[in-house]
Each structure stands twice: as C-alpha cells, then as structure tokens.
C-alpha atoms as a PDB file:
ATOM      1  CA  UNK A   1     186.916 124.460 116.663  1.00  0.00           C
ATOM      2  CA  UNK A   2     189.254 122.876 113.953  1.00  0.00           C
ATOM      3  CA  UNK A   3     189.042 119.231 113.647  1.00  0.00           C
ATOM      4  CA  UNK A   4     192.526 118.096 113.264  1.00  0.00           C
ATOM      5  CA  UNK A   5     193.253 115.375 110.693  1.00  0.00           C
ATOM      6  CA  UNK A   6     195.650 112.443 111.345  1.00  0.00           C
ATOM      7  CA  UNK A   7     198.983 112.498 109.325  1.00  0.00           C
ATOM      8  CA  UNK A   8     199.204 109.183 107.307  1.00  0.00           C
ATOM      9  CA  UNK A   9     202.927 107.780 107.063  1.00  0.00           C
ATOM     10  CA  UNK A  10     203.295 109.015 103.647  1.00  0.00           C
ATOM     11  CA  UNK A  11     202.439 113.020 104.924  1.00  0.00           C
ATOM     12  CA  UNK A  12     205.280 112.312 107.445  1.00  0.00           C
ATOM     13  CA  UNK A  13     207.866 110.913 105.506  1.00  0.00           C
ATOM     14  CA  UNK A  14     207.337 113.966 102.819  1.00  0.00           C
ATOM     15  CA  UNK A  15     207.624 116.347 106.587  1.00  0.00           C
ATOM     16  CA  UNK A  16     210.880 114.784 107.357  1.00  0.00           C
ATOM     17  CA  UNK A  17     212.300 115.039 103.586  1.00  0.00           C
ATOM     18  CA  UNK A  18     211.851 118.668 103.875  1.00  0.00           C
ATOM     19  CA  UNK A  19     213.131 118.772 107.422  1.00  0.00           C
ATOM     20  CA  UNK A  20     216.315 116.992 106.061  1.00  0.00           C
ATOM     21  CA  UNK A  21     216.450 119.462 102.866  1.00  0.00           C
ATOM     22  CA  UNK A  22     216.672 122.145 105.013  1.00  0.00           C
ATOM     23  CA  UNK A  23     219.305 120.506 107.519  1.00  0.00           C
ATOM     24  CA  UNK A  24     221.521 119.909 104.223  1.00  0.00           C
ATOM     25  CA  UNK A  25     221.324 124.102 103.996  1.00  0.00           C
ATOM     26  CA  UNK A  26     221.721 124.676 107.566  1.00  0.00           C
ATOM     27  CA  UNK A  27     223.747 122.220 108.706  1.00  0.00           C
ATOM     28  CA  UNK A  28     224.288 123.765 112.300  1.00  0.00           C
ATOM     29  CA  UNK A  29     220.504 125.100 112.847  1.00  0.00           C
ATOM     30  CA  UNK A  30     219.547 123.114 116.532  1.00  0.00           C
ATOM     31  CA  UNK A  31     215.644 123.602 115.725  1.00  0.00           C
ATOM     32  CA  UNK A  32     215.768 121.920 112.769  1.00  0.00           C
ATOM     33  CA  UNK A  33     217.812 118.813 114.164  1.00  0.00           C
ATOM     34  CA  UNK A  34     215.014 119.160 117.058  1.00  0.00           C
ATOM     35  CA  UNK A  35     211.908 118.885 114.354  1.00  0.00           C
ATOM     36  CA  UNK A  36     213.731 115.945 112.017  1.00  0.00           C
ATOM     37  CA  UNK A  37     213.953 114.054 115.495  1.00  0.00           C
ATOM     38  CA  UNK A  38     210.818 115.044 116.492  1.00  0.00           C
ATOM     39  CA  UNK A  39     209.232 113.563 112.989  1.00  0.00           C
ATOM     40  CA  UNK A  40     211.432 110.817 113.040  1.00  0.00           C
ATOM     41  CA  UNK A  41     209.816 110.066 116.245  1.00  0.00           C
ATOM     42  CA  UNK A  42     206.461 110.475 114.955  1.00  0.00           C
ATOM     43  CA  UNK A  43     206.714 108.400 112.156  1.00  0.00           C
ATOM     44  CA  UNK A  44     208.641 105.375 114.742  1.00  0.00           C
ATOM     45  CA  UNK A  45     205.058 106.083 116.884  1.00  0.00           C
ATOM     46  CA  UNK A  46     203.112 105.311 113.529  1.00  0.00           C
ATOM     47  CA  UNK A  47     204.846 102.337 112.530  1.00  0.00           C
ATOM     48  CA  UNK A  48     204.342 100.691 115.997  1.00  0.00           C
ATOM     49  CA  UNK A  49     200.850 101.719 116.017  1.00  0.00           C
ATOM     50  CA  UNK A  50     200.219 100.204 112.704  1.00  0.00           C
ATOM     51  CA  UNK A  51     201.858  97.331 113.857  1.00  0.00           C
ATOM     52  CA  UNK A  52     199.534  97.194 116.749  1.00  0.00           C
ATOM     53  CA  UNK A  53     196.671  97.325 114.569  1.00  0.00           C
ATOM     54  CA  UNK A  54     197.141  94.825 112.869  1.00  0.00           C
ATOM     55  CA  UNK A  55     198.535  92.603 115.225  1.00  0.00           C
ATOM     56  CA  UNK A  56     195.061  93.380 117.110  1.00  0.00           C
ATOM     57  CA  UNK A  57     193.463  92.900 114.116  1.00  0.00           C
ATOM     58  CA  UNK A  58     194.929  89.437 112.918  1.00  0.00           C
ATOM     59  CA  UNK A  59     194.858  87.718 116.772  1.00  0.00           C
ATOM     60  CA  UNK A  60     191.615  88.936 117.213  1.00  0.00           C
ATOM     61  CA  UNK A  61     188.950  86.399 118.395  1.00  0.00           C
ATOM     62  CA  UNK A  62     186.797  86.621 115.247  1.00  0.00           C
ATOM     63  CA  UNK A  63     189.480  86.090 112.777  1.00  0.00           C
ATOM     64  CA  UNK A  64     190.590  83.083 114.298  1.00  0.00           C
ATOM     65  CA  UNK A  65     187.344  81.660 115.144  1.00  0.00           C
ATOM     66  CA  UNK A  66     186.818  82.411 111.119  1.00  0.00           C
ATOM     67  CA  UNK A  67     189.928  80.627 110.358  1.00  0.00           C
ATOM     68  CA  UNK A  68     188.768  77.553 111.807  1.00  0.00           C
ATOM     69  CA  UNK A  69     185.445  77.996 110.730  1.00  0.00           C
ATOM     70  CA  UNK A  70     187.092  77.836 106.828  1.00  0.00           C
ATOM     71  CA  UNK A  71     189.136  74.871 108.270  1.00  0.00           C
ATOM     72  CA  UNK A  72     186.337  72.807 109.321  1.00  0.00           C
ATOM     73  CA  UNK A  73     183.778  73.670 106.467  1.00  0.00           C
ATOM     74  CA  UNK A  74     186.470  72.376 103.833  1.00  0.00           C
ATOM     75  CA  UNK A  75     186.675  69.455 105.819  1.00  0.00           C
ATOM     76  CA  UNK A  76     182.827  69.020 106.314  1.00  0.00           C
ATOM     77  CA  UNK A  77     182.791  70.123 102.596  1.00  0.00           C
ATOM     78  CA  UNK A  78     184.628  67.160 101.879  1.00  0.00           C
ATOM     79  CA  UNK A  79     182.624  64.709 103.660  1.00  0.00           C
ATOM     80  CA  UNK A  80     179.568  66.099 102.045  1.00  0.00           C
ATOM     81  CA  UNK A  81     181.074  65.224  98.581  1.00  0.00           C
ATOM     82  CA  UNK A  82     181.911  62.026  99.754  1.00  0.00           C
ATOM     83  CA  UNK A  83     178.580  61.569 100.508  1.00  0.00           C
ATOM     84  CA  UNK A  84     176.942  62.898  97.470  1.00  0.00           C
ATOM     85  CA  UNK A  85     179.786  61.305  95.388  1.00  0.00           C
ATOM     86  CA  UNK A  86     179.697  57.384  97.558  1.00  0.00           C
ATOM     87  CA  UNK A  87     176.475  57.201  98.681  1.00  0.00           C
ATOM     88  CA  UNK A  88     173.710  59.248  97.310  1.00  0.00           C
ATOM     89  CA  UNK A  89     174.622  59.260  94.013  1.00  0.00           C
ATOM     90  CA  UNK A  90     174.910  55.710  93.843  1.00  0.00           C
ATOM     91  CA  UNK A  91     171.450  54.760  95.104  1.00  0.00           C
ATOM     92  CA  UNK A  92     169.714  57.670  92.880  1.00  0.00           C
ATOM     93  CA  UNK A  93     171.625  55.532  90.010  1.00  0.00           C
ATOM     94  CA  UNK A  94     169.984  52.518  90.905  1.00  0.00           C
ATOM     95  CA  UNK A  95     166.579  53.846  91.598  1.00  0.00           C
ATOM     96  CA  UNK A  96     166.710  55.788  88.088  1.00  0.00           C
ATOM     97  CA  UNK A  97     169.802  55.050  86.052  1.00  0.00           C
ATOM     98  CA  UNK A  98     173.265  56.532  86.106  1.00  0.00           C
ATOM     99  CA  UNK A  99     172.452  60.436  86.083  1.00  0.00           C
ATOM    100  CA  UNK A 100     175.931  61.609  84.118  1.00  0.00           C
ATOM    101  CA  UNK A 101     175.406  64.879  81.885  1.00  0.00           C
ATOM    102  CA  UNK A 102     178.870  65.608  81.712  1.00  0.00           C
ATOM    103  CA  UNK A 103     178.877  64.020  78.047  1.00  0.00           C
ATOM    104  CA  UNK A 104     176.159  66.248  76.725  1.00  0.00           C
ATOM    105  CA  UNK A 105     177.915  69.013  74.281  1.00  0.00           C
ATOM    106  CA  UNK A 106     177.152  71.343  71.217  1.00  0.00           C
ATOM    107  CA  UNK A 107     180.417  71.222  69.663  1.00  0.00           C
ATOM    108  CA  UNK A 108     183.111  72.361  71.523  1.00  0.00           C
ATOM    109  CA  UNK A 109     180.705  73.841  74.692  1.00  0.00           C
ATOM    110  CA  UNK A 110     180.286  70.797  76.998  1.00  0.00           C
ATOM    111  CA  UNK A 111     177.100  72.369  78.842  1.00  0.00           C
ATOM    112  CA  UNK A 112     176.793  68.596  80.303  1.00  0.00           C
ATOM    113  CA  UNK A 113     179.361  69.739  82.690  1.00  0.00           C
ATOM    114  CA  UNK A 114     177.793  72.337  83.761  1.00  0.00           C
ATOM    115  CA  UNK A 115     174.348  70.831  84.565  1.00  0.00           C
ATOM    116  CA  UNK A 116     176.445  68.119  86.327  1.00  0.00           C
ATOM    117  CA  UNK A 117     177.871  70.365  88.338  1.00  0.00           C
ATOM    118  CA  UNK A 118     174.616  72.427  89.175  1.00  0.00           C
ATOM    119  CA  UNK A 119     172.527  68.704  89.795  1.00  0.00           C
ATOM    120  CA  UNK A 120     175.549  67.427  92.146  1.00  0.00           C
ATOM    121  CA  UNK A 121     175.019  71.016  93.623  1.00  0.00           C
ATOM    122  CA  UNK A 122     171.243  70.250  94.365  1.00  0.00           C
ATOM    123  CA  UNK A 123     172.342  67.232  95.936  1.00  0.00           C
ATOM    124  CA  UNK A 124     175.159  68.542  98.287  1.00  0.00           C
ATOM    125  CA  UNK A 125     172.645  71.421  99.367  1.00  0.00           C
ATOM    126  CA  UNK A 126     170.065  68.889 100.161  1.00  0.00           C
ATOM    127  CA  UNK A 127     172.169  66.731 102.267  1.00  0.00           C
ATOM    128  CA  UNK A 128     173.664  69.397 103.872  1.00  0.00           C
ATOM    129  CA  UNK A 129     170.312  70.543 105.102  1.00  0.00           C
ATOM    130  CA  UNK A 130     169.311  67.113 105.920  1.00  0.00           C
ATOM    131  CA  UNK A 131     172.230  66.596 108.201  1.00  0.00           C
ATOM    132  CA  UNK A 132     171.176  70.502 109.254  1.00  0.00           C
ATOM    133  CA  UNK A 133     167.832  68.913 110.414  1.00  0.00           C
ATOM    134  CA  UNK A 134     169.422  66.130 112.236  1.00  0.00           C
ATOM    135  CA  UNK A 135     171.662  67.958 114.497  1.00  0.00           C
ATOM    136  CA  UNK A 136     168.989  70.894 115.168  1.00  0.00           C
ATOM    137  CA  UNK A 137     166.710  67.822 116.185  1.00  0.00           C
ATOM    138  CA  UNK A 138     168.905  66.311 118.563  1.00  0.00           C
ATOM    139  CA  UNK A 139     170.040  69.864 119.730  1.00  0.00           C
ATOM    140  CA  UNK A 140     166.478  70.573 120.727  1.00  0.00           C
ATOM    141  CA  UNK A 141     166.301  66.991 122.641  1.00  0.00           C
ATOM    142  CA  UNK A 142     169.532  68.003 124.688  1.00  0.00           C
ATOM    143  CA  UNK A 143     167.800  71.773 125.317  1.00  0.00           C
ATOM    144  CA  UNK A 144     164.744  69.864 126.302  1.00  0.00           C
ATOM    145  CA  UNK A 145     166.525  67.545 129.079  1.00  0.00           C
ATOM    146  CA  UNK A 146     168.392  70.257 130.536  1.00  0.00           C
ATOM    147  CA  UNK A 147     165.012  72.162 130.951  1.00  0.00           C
ATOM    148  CA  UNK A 148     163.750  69.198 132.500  1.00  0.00           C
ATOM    149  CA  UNK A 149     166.821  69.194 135.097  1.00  0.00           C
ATOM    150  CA  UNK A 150     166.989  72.872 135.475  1.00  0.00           C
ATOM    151  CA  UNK A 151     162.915  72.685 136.852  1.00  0.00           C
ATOM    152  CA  UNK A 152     161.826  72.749 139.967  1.00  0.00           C
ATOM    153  CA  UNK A 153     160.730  69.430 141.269  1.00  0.00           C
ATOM    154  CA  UNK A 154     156.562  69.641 141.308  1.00  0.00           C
ATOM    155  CA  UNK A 155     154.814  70.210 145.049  1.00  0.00           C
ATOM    156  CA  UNK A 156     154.261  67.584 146.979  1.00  0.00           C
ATOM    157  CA  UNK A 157     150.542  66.588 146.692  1.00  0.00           C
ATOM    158  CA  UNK A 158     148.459  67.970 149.604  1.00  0.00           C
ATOM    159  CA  UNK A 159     147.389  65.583 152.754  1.00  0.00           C
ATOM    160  CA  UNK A 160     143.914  64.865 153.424  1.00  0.00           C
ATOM    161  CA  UNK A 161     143.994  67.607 155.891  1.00  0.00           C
ATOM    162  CA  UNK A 162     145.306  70.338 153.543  1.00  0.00           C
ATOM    163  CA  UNK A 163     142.728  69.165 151.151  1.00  0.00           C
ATOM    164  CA  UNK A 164     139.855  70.454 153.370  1.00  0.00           C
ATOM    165  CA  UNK A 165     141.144  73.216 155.187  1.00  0.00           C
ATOM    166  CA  UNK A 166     141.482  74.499 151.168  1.00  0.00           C
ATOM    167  CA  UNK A 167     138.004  73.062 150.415  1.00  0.00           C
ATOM    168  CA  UNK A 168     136.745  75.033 153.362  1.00  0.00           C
ATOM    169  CA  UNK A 169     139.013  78.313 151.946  1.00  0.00           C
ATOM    170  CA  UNK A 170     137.015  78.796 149.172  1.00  0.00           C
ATOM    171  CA  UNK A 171     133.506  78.112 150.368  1.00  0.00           C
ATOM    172  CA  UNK A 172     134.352  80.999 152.812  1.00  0.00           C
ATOM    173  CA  UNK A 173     135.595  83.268 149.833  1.00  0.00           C
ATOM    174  CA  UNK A 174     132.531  82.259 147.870  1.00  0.00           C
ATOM    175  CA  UNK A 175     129.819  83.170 151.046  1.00  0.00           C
ATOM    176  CA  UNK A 176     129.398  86.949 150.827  1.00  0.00           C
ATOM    177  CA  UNK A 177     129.300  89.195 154.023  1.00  0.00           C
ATOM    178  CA  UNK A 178     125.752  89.824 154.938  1.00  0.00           C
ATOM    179  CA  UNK A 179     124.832  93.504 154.423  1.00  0.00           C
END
C-alpha cells in the first residue's frame, strides 16, 4: 500500500500555475476550469487549516500558562534583585566591606564586571532558593493540616465492658482445643 504524502502550500500553488498555463492554451476546456477550482479549493482548505493550527497552537493552555509564567518570573526576577541589590548586599558590606569588583581591569578588559556579575549571581541563586525553602516549608504545613482534616476521627475508647469481653477474646484464642 502507498503511503500518500501531504501536499505543502508551495506543491499546490506550483499545481494550480500549471492548471492556469494550460487554461491560457485551452481557454474553453471544462476539465481544466474543474481542476484549477478544484486546487484553488485545496489550497483555501490549507490556508484555513494552517490557520487552525496555529490558532490551536497559540491559545493553547500551555502557551499561555508559559506566558504568564515569563510574566511573573520577570517580576519575581525583579524583586529578587531588589533584594540582592537593597538588602543582602548591604549587610554582606557591613559584615565584610563593600564587595565591588566592577573596577578591577587589565587594560581595556574590565573582568571586574564580570566577576560582579557572576558574585551578584551567587547571591540571587541563593536567595532564590532560600525563599524556595520557605514556601516548600509552609506548603508542607498546609499539606499536613489538610491531612489532619481529611482523617478519620480516632475510635472511641472501649467501655469497661468491651474491655473484658476482648480480654476474655484472646484468652479463648490463646487456649488450644484439647486433642
């Protein structure tokens, strides 16, 4: 059995020029008015069907739950820096001195930058997982107390009575049957 390939848009158009160069001979020939309508149909069927594709594509739920993941990491990626930049970086320049490399140079390379950039990136990392920590610790305190709500409440303690009778139970499962 042949596998049949799908035309792409450009196959068709080239179909339909030769259609048309054909029509331009034989101006009056119904079949071939019948097959450039038929391929103009086709390729009106492609369009649409690329259209749908991508409009499937783009509106699908993981490219806009994507798009506002980027969204919200730029803006969490700004409060990180604002962070680093406000906060930590002021109290590591207390503890030990400003940290600035950005004036270290060799002539015209300024590798200061550079370690600047890959210390400040230490530092963003760091908080970022410390803040990581912080939410996956309370997230585990909220899973806990819904466990604790979705339990059963524990059996009611057993009466004098029931006490016994179950004492009794097991001395009877413990005596073996004479022989």
């Amino acid at each position: 059995m042949e596998e049949t390939k799908e035309q792409t848009h450009e196959e068709i158009k080239e179909e339909l020029e030769k259609v048309e160069a054909q029509l331009d001979k034989k101006p009056d020939c119904p079949k071939l008015r019948e097959k450039a309508k038929a391929i103009r149909e086709k390729m009106k069927a492609k369009s649409k069907a690329a259209g749908a594709d991508f409009r499937k594509f783009a509106f699908k739920g993981n490219i806009i739950d994507l798009a506002i993941a980027v969204i919200i990491g730029t803006a969490f990626g700004k409060i990180v820096s604002s962070l680093v930049a406000n906060v930590i970086m002021p109290a590591i320049g207390m503890l030990i001195g400003d940290v600035d490399f950005t004036n270290l140079a060799v002539g015209q390379i300024t590798y200061g930058v550079f370690i600047q950039a890959v210390f400040e990136f230490f530092l963003i990392a760091f908080s970022i997982y410390l803040i990581f920590k912080v939410v996956m610790f309370f997230r585990g305190l909220l899973e806990k107390r819904r466990k604790a709500k979705d339990l059963p409440p524990p059996p009611p303690a057993l009466t004098k009575t029931e006490e016994l009778l179950t004492e009794i139970k097991e001395l009877l499962a413990q005596k073996k049957p004479p022989q």
